[in-house]
N, C-alpha and C. Protein backbone atom coordinates (compact mmCIF):
# COMPACT_ATOMS: atom_id res chain seq x y z
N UNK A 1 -127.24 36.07 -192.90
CA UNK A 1 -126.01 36.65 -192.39
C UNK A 1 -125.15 37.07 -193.58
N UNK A 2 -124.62 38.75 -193.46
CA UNK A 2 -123.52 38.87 -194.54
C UNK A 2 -122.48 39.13 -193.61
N UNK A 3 -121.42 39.36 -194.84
CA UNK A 3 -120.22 40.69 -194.33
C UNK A 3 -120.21 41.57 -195.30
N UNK A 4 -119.96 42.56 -194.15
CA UNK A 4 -119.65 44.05 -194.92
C UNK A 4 -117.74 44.19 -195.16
N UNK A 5 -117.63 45.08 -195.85
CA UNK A 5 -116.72 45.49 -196.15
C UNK A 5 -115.75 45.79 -194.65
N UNK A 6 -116.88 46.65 -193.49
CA UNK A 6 -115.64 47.30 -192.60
C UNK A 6 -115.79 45.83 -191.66
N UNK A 7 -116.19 44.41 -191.72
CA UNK A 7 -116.12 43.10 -191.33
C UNK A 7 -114.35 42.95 -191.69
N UNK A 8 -114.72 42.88 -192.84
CA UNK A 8 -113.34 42.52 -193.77
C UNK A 8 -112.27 43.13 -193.18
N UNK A 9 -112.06 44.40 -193.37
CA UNK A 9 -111.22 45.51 -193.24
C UNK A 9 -110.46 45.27 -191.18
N UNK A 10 -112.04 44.97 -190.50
CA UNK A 10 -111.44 44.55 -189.06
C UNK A 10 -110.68 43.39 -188.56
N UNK A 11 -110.58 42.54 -189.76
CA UNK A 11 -109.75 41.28 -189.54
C UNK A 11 -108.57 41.38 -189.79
N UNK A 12 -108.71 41.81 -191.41
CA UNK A 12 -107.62 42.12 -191.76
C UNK A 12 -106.71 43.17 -190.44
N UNK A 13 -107.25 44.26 -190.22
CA UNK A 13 -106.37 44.57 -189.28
C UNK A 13 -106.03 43.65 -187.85
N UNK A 14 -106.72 42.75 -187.33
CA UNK A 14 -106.32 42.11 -186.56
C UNK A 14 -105.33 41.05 -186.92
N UNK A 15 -105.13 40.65 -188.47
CA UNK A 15 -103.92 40.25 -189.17
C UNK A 15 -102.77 40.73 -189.16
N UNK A 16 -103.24 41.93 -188.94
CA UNK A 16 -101.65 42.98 -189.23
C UNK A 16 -101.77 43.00 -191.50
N UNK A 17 -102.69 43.08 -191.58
CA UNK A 17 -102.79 43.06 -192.98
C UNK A 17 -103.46 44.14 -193.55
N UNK A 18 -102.46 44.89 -194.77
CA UNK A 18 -102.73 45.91 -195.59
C UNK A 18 -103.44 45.70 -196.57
N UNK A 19 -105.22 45.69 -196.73
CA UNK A 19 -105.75 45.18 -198.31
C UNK A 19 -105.91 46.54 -199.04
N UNK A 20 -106.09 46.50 -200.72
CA UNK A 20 -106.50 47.55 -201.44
C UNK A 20 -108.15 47.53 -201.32
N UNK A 21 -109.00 48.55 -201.63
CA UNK A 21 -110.07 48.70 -202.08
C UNK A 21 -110.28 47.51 -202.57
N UNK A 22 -110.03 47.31 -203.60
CA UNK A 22 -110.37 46.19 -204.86
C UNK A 22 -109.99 44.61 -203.97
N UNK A 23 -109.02 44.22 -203.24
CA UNK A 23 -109.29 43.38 -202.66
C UNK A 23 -110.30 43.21 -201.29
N UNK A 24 -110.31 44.45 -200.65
CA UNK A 24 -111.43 44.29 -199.47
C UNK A 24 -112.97 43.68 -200.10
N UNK A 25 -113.21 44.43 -201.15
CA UNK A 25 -114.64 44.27 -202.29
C UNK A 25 -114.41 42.61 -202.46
N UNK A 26 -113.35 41.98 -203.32
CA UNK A 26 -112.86 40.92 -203.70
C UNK A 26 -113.28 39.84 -202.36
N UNK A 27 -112.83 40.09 -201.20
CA UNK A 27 -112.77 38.99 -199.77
C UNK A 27 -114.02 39.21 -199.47
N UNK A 28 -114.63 40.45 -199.79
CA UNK A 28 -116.47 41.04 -199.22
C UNK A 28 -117.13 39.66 -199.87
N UNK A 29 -117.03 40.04 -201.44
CA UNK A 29 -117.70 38.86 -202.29
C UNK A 29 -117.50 37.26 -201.48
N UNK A 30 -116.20 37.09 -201.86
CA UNK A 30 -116.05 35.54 -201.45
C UNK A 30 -116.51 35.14 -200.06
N UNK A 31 -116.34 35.68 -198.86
CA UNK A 31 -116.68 35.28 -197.49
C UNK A 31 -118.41 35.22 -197.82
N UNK A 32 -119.26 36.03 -198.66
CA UNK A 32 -120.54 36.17 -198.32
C UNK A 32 -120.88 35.04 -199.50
N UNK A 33 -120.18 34.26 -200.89
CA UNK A 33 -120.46 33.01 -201.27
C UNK A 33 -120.12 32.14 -200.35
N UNK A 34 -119.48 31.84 -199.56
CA UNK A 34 -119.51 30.80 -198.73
C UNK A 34 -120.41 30.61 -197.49
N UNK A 35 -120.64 32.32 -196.96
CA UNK A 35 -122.10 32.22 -195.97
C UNK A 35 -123.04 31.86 -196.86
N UNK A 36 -123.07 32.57 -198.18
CA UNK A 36 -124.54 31.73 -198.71
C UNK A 36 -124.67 30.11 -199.39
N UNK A 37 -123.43 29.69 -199.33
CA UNK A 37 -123.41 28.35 -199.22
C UNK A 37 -124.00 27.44 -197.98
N UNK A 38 -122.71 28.11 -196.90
CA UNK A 38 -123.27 27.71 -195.56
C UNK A 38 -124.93 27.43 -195.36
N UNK A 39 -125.83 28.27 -195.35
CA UNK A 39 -127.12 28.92 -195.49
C UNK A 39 -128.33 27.65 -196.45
N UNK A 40 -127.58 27.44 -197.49
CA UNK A 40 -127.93 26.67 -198.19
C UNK A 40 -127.95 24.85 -197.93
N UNK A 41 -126.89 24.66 -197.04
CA UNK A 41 -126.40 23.19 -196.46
C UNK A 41 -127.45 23.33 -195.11
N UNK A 42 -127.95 24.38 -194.59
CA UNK A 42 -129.07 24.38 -193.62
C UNK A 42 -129.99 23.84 -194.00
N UNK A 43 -130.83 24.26 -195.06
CA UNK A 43 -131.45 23.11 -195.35
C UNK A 43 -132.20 22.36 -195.72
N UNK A 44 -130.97 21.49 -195.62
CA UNK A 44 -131.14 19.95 -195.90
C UNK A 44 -131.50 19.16 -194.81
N UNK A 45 -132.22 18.27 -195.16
CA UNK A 45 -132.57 17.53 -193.35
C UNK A 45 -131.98 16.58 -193.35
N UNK A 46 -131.50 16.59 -192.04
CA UNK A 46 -130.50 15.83 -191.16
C UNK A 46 -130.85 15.38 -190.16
N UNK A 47 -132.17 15.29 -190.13
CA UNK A 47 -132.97 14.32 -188.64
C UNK A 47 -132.28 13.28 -188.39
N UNK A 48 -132.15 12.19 -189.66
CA UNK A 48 -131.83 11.11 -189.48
C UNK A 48 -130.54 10.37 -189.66
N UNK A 49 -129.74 11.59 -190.15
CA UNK A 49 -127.87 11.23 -189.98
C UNK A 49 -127.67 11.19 -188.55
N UNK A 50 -127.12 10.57 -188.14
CA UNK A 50 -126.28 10.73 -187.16
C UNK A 50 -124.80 11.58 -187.11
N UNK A 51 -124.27 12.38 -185.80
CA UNK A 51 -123.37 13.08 -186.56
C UNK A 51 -121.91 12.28 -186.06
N UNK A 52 -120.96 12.74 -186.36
CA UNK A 52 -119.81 12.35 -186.92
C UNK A 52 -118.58 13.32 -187.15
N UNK A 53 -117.54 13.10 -186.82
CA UNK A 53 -116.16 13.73 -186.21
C UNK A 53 -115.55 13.60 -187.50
N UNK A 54 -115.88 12.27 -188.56
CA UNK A 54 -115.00 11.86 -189.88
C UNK A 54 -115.90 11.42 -190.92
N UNK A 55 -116.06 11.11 -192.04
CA UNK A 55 -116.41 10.73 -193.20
C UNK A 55 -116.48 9.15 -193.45
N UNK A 56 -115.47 8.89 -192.81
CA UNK A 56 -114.80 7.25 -192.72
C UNK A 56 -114.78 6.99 -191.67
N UNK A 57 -115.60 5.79 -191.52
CA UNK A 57 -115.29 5.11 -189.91
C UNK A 57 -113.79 4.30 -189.72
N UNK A 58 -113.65 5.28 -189.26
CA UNK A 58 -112.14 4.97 -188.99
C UNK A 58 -111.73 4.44 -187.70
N UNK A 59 -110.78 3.91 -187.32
CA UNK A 59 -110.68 3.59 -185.94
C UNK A 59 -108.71 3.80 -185.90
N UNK A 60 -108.60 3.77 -184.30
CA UNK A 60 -107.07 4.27 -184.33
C UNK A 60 -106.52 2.95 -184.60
N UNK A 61 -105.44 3.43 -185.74
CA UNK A 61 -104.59 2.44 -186.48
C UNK A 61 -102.86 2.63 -186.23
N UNK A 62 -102.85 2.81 -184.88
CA UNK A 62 -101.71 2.70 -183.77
C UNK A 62 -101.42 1.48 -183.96
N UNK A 63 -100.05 0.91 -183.90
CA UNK A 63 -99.88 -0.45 -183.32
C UNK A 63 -99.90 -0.55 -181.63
N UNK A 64 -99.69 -1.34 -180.95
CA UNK A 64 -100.20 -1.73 -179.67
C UNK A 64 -98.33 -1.14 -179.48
N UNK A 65 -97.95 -0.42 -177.88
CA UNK A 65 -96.59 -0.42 -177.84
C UNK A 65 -96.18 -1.46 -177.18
N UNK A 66 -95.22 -1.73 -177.63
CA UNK A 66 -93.94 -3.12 -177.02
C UNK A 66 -93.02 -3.14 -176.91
N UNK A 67 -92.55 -3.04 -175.42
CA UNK A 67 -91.29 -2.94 -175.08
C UNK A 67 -89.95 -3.86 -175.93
N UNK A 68 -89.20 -2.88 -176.62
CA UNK A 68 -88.13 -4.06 -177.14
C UNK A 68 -86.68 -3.15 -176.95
N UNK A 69 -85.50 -4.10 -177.17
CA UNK A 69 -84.34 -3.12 -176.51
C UNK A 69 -84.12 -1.97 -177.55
N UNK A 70 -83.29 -1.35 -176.66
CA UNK A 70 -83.06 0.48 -177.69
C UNK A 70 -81.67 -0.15 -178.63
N UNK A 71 -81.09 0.94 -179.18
CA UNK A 71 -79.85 0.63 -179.86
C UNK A 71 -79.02 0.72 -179.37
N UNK A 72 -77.75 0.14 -179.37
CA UNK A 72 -76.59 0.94 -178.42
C UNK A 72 -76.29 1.81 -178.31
N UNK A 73 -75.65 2.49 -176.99
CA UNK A 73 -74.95 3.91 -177.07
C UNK A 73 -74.31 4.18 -178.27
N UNK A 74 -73.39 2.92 -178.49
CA UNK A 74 -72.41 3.29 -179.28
C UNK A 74 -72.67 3.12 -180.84
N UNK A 75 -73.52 2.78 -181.17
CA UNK A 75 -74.43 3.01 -182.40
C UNK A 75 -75.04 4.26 -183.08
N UNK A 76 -75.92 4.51 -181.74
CA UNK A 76 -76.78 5.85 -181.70
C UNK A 76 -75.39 7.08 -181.75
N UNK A 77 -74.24 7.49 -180.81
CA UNK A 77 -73.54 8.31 -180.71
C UNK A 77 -72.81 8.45 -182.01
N UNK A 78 -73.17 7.26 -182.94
CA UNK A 78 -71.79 7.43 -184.06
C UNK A 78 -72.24 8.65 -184.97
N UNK A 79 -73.65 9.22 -185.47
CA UNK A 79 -74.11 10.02 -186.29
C UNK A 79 -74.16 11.63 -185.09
N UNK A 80 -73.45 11.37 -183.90
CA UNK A 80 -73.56 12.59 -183.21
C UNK A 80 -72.51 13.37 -183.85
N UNK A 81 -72.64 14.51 -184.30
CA UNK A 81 -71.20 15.49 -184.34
C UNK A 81 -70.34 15.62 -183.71
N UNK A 82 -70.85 15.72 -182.28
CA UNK A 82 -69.58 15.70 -180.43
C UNK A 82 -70.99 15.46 -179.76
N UNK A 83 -69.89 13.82 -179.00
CA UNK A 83 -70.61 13.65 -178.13
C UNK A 83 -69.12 13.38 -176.37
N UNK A 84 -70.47 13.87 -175.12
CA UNK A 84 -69.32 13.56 -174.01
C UNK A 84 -70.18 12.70 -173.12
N UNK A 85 -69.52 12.20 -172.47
CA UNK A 85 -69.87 11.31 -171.17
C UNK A 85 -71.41 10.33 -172.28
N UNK A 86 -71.23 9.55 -173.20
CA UNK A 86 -72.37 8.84 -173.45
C UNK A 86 -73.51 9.75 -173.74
N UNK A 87 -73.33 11.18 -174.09
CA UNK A 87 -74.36 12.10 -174.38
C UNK A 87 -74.10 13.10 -175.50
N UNK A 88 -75.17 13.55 -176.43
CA UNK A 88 -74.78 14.52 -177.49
C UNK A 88 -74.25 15.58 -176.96
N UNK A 89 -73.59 16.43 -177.58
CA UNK A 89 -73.29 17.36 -176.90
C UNK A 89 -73.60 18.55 -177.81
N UNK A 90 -74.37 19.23 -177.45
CA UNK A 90 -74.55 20.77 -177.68
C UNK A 90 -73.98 22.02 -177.78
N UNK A 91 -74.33 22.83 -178.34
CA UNK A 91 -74.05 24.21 -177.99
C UNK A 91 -74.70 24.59 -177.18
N UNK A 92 -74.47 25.75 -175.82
CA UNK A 92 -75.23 25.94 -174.57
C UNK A 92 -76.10 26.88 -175.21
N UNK A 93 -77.26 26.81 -174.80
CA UNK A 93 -78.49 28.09 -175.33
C UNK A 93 -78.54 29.06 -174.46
N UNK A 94 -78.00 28.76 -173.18
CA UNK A 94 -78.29 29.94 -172.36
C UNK A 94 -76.81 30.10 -171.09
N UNK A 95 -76.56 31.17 -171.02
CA UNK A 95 -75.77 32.10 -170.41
C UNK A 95 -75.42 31.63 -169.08
């Protein structure tokens, strides 16, 4: 598998992106070292890996949630700019 130049040139326009000559040639090169990288990691045999989402067996390192009390109103409201009725108060976004 390569890319051609008018490959390049069709993305870029689906970017909304203006390349020169010299860079379309430039992105031609690099996208087709990395397919022939790609190409090259084929292969290798992999019968016997198993596959894998991460590198590191990792596991989720969430704490468990636990209900504990919130802060006070009157704590939380002190860093508000304007607050009314126990609530921040805003500028209206809409009409």
């Amino acid at each position: 598998m390569s890319i051609a130049a008018k490959d390049v040139e069709h993305v870029a326009n689906l970017a909304r992106l203006t390349l020169t000559d010299d860079e379309k040639e430039q992105f031609t090169g690099q996208l087709n070292a990395i397919l022939k990288y790609a190409e090259k990691l084929n292969e290798l045999d992999t019968a016997g890996v198993e596959p894998t989402s991460h590198v590191l067996p990792l596991s989720n390192v969430m704490r468990e949630d636990a209900p504990k009390a919130s802060l006070p109103i009157e704590k939380v409201l002190r860093n508000a700019p304007e607050a009314e009725d126990d609530q921040f108060k805003v500028p209206a976004v809409l009409e």
